[in-house]
Protein backbone atom coordinates (compact mmCIF):
# COMPACT_ATOMS: atom_id res chain seq x y z
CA UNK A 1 9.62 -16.44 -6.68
CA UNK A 2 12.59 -16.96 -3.75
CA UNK A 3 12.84 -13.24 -3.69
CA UNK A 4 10.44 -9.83 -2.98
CA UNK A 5 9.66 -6.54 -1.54
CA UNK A 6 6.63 -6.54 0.37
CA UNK A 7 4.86 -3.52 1.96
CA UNK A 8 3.32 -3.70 5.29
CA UNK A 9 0.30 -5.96 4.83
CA UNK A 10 2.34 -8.71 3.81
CA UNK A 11 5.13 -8.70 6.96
CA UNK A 12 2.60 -11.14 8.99
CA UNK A 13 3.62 -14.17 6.17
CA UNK A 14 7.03 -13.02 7.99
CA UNK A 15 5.74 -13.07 11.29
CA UNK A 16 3.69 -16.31 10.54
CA UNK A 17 7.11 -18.04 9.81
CA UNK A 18 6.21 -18.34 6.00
CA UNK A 19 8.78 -15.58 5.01
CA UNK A 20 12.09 -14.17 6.60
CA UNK A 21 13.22 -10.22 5.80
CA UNK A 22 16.55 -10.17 4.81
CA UNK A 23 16.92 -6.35 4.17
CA UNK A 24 14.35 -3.60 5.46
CA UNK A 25 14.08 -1.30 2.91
CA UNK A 26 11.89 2.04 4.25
CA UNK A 27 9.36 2.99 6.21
CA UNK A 28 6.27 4.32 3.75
CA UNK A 29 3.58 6.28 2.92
CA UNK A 30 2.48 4.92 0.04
CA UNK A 31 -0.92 4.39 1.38
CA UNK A 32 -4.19 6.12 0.75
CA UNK A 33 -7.95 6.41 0.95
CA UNK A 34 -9.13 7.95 -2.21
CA UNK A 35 -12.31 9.21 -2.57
CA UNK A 36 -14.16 10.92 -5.81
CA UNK A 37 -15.53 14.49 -5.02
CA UNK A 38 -18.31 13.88 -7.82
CA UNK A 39 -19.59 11.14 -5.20
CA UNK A 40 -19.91 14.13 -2.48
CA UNK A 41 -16.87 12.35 -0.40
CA UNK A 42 -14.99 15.18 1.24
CA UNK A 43 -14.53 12.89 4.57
CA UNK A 44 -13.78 9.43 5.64
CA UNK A 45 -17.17 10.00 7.35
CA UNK A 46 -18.86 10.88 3.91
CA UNK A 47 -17.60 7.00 3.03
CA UNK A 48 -20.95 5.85 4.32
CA UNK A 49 -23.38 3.98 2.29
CA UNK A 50 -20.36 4.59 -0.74
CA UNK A 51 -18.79 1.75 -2.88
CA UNK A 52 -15.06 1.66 -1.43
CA UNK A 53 -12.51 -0.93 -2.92
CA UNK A 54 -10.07 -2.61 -1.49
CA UNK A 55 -7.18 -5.57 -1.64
CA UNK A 56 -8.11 -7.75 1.56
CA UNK A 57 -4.89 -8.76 3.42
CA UNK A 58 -2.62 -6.12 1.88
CA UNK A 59 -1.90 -2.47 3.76
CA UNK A 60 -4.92 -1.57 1.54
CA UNK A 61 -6.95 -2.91 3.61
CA UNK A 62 -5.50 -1.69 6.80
CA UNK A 63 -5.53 1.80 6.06
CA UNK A 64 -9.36 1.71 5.02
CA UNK A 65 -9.30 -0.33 8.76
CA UNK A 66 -7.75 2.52 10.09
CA UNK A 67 -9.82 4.93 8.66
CA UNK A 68 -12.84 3.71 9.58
CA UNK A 69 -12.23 3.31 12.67
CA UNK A 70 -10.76 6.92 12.97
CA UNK A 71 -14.11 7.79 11.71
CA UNK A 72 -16.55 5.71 14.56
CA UNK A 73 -17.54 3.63 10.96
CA UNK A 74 -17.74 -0.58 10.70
CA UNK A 75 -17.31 -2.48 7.23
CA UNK A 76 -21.16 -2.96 7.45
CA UNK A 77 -21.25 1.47 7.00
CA UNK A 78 -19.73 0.88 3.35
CA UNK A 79 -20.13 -0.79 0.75
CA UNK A 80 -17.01 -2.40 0.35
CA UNK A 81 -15.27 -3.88 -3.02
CA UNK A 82 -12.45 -6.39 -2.39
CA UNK A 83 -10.28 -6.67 -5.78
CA UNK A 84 -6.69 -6.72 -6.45
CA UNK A 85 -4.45 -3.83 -6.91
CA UNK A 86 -4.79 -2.88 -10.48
CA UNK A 87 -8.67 -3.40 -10.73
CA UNK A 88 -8.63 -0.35 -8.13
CA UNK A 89 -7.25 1.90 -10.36
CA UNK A 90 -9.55 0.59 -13.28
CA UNK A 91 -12.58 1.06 -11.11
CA UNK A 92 -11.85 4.54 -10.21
CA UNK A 93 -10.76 6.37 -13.24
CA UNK A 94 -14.28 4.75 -14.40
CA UNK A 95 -16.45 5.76 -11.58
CA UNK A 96 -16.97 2.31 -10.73
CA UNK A 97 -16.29 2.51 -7.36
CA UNK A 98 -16.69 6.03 -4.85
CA UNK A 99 -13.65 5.41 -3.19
CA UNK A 100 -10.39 2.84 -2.75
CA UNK A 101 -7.52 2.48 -0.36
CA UNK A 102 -4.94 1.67 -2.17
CA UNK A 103 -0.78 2.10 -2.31
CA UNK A 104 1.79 4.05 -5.46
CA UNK A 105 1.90 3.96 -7.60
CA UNK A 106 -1.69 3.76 -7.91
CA UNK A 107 -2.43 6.06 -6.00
CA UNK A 108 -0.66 8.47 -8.32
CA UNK A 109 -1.92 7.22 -11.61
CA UNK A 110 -5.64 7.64 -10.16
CA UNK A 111 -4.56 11.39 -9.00
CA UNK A 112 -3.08 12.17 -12.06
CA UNK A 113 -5.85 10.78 -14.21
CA UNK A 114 -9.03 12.10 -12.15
CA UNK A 115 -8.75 15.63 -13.36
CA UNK A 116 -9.02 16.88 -9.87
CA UNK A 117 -12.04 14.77 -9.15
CA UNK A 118 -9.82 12.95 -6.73
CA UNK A 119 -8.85 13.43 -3.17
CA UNK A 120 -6.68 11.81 -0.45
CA UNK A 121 -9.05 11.59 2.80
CA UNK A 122 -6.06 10.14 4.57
CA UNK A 123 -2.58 8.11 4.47
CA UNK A 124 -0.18 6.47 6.55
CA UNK A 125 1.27 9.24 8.23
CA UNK A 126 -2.56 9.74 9.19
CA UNK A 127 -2.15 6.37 11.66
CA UNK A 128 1.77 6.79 12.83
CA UNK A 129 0.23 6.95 16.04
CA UNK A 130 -1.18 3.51 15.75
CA UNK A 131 1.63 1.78 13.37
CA UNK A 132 4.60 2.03 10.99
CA UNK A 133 4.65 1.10 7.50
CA UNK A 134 7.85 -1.11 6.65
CA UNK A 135 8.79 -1.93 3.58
CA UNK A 136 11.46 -4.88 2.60
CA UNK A 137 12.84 -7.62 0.95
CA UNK A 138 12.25 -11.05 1.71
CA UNK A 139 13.10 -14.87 1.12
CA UNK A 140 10.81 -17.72 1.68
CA UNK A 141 11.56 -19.44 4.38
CA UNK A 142 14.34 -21.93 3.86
CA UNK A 143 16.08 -20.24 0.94
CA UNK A 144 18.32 -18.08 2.72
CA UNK A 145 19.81 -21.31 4.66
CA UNK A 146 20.29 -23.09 1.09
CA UNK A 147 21.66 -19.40 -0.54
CA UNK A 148 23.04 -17.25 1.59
CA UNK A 149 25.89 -16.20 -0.57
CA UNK A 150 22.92 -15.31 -3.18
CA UNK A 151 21.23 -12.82 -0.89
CA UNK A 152 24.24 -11.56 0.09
CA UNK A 153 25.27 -10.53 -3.36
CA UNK A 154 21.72 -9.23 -3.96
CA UNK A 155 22.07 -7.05 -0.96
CA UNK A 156 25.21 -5.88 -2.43
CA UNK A 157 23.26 -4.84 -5.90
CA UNK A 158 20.63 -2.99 -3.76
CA UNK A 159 22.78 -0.80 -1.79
CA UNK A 160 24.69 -0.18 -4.81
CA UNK A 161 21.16 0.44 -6.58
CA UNK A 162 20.11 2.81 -3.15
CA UNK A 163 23.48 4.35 -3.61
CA UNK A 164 23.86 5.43 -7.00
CA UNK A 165 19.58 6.42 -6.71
CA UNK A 166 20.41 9.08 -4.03
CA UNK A 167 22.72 11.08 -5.88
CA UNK A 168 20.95 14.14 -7.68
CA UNK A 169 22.80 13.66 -10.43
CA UNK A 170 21.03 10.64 -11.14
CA UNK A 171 17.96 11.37 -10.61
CA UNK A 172 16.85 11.20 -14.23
């Protein structure tokens, strides 16, 4: 892949030279700690001694940073799950796991498919104090200089895309 969007855990490969952002594309909050009410979580406090997953090195794991720390808690206060992204969502709509951090549309599938059972204990907007959360596209590093007429004409197609998306009449 020469192309992507990333979400905020992945803007240190930018910052780490492995990656350069040729278009932002939003600031987010897509992020959230989910917790089951069946476990007895009503709090990011209530988190302790639970089974809470998690994608290391993504915003995921951030947030649940974040929130733990918000909350006076350390990793070593949970019991904590690293998988990937859609293993989240499998673990929770099975009781698996008590509780995930994870980003949409996840987040909404596990809403929508917990009956209720499901809460948000926090999200992005929680921790604006402390950060943003950027979203954008990106080329590896050294692509652009070999394409830049490439990106160019893909930035083209997205603020085409992000124009013809904002009308209401599109909306469908």
């Amino acid at each position: 892949i020469d192309m992507g969007y990333i979400g905020p855990g992945a803007h240190k490969l930018c910052i780490n030279g492995r990656a350069k952002i040729f278009c932002f594309s939003q600031i987010g909050d897509a992020d959230h700690v989910l917790a089951s009410k069946k476990a007895g979580i009503e709090t990011i406090a209530d988190l302790k001694g639970k089974k809470v997953g998690y994608s290391s090195g993504t915003s995921s794991e951030m947030i649940l940073k974040y929130a733990l720390e918000e909350a006076g808690m350390q990793w070593s206060d949970i019991e904590a799950y690293e998988m990937d992204a859609s293993a989240l969502v499998t673990a929770m709509m099975s009781g698996s796991i008590d509780a995930c951090a994870c980003w949409s549309p996840s987040t909404t599938t596990i809403i929508n498919a917990s009956a209720g059972d499901v809460i948000s204990l926090c999200s992005n907007k929680t921790f604006a104090h402390r950060s943003v959360s950027p979203a954008s596209w990106i080329v590896l590093s050294g692509y652009y200089e070999k394409n830049a007429e490439t990106v160019l004409k893909f930035t083209r197609a997205l603020y085409k895309a992000m124009d013809f998306g904002s009308k209401p009449e599109n909306f469908e």
